[in-house]
N, C-alpha and C. Protein backbone atom coordinates (compact mmCIF):
# COMPACT_ATOMS: atom_id res chain seq x y z
N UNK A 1 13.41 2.72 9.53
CA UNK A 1 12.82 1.45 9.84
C UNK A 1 11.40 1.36 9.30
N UNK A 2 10.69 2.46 9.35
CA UNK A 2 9.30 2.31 8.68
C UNK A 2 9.61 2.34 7.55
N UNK A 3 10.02 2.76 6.79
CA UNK A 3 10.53 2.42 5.35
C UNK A 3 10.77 1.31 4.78
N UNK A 4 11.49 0.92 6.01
CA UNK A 4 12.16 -0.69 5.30
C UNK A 4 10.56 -1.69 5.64
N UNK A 5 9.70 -1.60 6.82
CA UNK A 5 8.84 -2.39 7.44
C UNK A 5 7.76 -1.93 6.10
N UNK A 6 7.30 -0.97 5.65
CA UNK A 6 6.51 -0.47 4.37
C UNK A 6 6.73 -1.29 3.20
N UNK A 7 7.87 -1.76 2.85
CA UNK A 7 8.48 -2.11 1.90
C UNK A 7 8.56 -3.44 1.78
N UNK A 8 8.85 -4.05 2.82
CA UNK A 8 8.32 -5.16 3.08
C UNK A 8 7.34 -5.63 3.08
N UNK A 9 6.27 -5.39 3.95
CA UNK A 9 5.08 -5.23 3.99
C UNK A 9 4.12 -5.26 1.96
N UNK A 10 4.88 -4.27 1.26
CA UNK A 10 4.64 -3.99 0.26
C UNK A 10 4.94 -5.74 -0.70
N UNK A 11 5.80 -6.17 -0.59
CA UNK A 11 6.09 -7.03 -0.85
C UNK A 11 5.86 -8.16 -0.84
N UNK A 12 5.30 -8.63 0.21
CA UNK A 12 4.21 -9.44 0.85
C UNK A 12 2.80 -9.38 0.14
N UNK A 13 2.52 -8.56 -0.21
CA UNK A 13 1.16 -8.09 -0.43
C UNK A 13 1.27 -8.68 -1.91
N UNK A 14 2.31 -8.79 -2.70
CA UNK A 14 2.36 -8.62 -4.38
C UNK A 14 3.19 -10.00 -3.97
N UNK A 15 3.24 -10.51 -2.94
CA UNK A 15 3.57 -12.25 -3.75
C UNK A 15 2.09 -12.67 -3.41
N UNK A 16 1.71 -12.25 -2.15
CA UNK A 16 0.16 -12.78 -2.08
C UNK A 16 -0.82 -12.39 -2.98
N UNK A 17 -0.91 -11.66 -3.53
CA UNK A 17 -1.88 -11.55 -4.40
C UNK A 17 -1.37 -12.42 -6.16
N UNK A 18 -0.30 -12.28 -6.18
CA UNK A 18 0.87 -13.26 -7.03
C UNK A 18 0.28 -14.64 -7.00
N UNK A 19 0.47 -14.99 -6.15
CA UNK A 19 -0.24 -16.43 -5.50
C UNK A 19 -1.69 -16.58 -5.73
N UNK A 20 -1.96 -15.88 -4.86
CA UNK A 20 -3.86 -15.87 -5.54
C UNK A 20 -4.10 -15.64 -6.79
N UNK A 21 -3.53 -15.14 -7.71
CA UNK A 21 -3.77 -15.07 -8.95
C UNK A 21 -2.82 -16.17 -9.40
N UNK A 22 -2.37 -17.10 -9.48
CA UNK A 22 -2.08 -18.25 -9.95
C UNK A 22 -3.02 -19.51 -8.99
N UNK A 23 -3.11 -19.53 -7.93
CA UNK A 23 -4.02 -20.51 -7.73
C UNK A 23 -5.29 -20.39 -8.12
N UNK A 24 -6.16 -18.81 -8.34
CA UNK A 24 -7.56 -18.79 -9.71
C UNK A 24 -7.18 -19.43 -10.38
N UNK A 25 -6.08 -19.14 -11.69
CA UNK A 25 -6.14 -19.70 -12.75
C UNK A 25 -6.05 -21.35 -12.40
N UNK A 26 -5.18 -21.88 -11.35
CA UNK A 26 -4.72 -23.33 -11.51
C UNK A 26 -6.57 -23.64 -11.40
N UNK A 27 -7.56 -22.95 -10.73
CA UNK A 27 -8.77 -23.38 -10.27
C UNK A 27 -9.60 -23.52 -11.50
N UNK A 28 -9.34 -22.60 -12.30
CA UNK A 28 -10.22 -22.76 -13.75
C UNK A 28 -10.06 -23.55 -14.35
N UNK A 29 -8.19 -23.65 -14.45
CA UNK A 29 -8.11 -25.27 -15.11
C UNK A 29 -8.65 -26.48 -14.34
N UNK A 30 -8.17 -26.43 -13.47
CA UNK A 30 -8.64 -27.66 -12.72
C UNK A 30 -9.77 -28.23 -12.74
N UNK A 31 -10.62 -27.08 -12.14
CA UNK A 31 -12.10 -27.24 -12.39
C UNK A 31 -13.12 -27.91 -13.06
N UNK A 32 -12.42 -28.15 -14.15
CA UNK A 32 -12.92 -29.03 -15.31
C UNK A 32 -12.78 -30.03 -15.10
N UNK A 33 -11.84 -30.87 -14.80
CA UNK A 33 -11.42 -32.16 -14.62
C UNK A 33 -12.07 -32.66 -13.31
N UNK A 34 -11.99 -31.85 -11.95
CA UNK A 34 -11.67 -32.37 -10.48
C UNK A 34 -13.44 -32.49 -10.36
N UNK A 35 -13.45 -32.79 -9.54
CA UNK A 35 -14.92 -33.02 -9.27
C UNK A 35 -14.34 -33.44 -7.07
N UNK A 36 -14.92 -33.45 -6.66
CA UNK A 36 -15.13 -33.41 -5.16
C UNK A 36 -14.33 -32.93 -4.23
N UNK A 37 -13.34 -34.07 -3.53
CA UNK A 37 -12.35 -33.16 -2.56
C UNK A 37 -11.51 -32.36 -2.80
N UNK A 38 -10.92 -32.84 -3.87
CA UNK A 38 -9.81 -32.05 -4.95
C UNK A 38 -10.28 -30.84 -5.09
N UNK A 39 -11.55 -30.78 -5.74
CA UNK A 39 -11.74 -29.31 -5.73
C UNK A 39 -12.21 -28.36 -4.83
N UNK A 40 -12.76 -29.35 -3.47
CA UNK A 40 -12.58 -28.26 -2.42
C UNK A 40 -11.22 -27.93 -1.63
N UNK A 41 -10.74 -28.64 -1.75
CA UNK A 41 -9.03 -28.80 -1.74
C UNK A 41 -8.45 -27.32 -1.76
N UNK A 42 -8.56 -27.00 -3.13
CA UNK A 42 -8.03 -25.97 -4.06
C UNK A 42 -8.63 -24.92 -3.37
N UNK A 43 -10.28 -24.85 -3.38
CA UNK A 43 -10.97 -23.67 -3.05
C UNK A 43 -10.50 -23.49 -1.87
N UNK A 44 -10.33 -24.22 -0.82
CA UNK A 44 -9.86 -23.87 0.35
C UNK A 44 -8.64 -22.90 0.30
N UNK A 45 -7.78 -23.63 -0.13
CA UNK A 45 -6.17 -23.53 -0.67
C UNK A 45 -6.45 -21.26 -1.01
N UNK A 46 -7.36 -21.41 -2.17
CA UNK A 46 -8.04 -20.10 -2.52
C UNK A 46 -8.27 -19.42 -1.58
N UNK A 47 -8.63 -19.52 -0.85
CA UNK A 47 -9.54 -18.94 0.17
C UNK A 47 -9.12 -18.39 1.72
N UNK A 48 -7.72 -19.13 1.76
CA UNK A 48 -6.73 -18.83 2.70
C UNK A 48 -5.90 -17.66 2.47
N UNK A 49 -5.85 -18.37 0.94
CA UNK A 49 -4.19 -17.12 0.46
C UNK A 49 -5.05 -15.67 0.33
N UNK A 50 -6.58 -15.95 -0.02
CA UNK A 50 -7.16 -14.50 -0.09
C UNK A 50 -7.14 -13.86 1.67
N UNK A 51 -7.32 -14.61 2.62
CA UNK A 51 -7.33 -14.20 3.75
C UNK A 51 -5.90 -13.46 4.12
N UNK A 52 -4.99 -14.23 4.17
CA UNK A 52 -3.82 -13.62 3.90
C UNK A 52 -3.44 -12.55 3.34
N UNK A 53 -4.08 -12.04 2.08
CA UNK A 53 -3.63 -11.08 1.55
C UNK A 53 -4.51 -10.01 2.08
N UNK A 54 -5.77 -10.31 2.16
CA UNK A 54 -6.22 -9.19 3.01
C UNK A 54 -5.82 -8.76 4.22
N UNK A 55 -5.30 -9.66 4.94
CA UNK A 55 -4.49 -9.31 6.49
C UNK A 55 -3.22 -8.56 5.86
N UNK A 56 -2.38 -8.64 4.98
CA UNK A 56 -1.49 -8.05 4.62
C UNK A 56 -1.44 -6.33 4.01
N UNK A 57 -2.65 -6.71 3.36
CA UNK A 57 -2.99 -5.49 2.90
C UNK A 57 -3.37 -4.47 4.16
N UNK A 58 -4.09 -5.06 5.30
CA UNK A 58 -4.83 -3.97 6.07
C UNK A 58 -3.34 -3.57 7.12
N UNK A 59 -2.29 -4.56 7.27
CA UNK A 59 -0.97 -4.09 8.03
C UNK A 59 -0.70 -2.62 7.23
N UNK A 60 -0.44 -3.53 5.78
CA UNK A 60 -0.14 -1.97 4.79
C UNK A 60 -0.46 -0.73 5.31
N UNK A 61 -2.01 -0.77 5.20
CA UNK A 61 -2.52 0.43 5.15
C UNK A 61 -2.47 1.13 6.59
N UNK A 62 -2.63 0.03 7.81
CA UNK A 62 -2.29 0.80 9.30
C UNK A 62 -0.76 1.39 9.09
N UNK A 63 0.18 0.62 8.46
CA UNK A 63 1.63 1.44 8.56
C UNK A 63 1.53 2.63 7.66
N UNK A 64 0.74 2.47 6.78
CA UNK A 64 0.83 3.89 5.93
C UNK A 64 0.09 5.00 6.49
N UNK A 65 -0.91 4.57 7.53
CA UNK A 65 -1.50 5.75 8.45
C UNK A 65 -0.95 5.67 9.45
N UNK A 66 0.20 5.42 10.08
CA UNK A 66 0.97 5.54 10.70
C UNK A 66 1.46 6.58 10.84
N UNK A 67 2.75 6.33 9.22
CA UNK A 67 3.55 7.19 9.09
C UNK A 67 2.56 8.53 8.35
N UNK A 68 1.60 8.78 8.16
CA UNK A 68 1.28 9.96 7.42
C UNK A 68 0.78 10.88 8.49
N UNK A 69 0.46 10.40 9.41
CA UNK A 69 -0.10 10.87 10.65
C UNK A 69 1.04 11.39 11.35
N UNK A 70 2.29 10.75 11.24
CA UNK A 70 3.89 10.86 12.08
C UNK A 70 4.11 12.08 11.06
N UNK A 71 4.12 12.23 9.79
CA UNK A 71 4.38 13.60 8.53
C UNK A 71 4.00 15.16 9.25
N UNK A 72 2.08 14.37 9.51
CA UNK A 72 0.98 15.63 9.89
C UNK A 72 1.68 16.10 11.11
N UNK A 73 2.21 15.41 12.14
CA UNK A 73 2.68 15.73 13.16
C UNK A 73 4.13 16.54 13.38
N UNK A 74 5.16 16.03 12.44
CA UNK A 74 6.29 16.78 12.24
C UNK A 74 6.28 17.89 11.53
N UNK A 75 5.16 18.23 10.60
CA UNK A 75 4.39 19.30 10.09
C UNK A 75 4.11 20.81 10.79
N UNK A 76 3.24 19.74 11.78
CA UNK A 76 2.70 20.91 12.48
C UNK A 76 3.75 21.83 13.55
N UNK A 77 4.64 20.74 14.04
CA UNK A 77 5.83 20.98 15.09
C UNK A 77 6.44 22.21 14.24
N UNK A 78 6.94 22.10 13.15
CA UNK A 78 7.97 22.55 11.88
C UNK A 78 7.24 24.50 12.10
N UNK A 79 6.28 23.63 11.89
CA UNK A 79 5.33 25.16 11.65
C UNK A 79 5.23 26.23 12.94
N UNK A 80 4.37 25.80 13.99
CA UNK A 80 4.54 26.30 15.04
C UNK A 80 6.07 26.47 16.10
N UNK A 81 7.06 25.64 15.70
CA UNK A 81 8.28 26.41 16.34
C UNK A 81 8.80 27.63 15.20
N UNK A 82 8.65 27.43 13.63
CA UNK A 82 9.50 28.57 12.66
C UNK A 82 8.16 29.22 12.09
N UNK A 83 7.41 29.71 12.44
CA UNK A 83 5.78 30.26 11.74
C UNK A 83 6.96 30.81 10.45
N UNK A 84 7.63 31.69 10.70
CA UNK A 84 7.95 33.00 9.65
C UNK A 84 8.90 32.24 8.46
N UNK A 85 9.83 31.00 8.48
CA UNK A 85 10.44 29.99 7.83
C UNK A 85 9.27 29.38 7.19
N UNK A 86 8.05 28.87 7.64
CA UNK A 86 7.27 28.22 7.20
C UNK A 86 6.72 29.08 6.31
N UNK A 87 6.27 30.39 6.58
CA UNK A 87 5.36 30.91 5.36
C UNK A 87 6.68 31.71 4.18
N UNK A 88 7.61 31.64 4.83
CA UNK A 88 8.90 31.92 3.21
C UNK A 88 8.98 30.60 2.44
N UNK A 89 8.55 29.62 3.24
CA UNK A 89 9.26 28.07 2.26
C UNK A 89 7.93 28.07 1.53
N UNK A 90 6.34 28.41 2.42
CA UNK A 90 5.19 28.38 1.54
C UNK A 90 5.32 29.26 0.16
N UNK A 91 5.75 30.75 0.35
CA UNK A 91 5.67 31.18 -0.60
C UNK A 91 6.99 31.42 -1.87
N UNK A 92 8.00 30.84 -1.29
CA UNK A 92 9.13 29.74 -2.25
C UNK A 92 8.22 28.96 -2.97
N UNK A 93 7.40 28.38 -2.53
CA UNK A 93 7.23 27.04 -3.54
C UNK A 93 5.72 27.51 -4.67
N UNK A 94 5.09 28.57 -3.62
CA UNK A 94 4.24 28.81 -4.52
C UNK A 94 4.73 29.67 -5.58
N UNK A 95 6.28 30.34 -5.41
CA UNK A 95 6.35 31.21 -6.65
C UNK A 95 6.87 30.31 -7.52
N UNK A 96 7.61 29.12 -7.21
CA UNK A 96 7.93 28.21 -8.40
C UNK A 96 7.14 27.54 -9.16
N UNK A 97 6.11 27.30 -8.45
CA UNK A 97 4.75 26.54 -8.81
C UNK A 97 4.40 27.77 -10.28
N UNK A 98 3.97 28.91 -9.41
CA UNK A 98 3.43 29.85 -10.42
C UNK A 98 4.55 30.13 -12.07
N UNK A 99 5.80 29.79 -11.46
CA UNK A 99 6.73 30.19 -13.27
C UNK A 99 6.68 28.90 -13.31
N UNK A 100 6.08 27.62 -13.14
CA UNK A 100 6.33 26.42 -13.91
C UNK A 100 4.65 26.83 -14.97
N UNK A 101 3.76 26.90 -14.06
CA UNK A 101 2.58 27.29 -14.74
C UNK A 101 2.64 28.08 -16.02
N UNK A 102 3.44 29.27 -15.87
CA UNK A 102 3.10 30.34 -17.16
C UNK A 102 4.33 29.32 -18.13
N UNK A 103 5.17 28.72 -17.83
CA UNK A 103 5.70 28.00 -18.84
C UNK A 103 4.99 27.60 -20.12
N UNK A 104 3.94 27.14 -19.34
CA UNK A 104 3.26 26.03 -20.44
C UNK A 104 2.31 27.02 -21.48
């Protein structure tokens, strides 16, 4: 479910900023022509969807410290119930690490 809510979330973020970057440009064009309400109109219009995307963005980032914090935590559990599993899988990965290294 955090996956799918991340993803979403993710998605949201890239039509809103999608959006805000087409209502700039409609503003540059416009700009030229509009002169008074019209163009506070727009800026407003601007100025919302940026609010929006920043509220979207900061959901983002609380769900992504969410779940990284939920990682650190299943981490530590992993570790302190198997100490002796944990330091064979540590030094599994560091010996693969080390023959990918002399590869090169």
């Amino acid at each position: 479910m955090a996956r799918r809510t991340a993803k979403t979330a993710q998605e949201i973020l890239m039509a809103d900023f999608q959006t805000l970057v087409t209502d700039t440009e409609r503003l540059l064009d416009d700009t030229k022509v509009l002169a008074g309400d019209q163009a506070d109109e727009l800026r407003a219009k601007i100025h919302d969807t940026l609010l929006q995307a920043r509220e979207t963005l900061k959901q983002t980032e609380d769900s992504l410290r969410e779940r990284g914090q939920a990682a650190v935590t299943a981490t530590e559990d992993y570790v302190q119930a198997n100490p002796w599993q944990s330091v064979g899988i540590a030094a599994g990965v560091g010996f693969l690490i080390g023959l990918l290294a002399t590869r090169r």
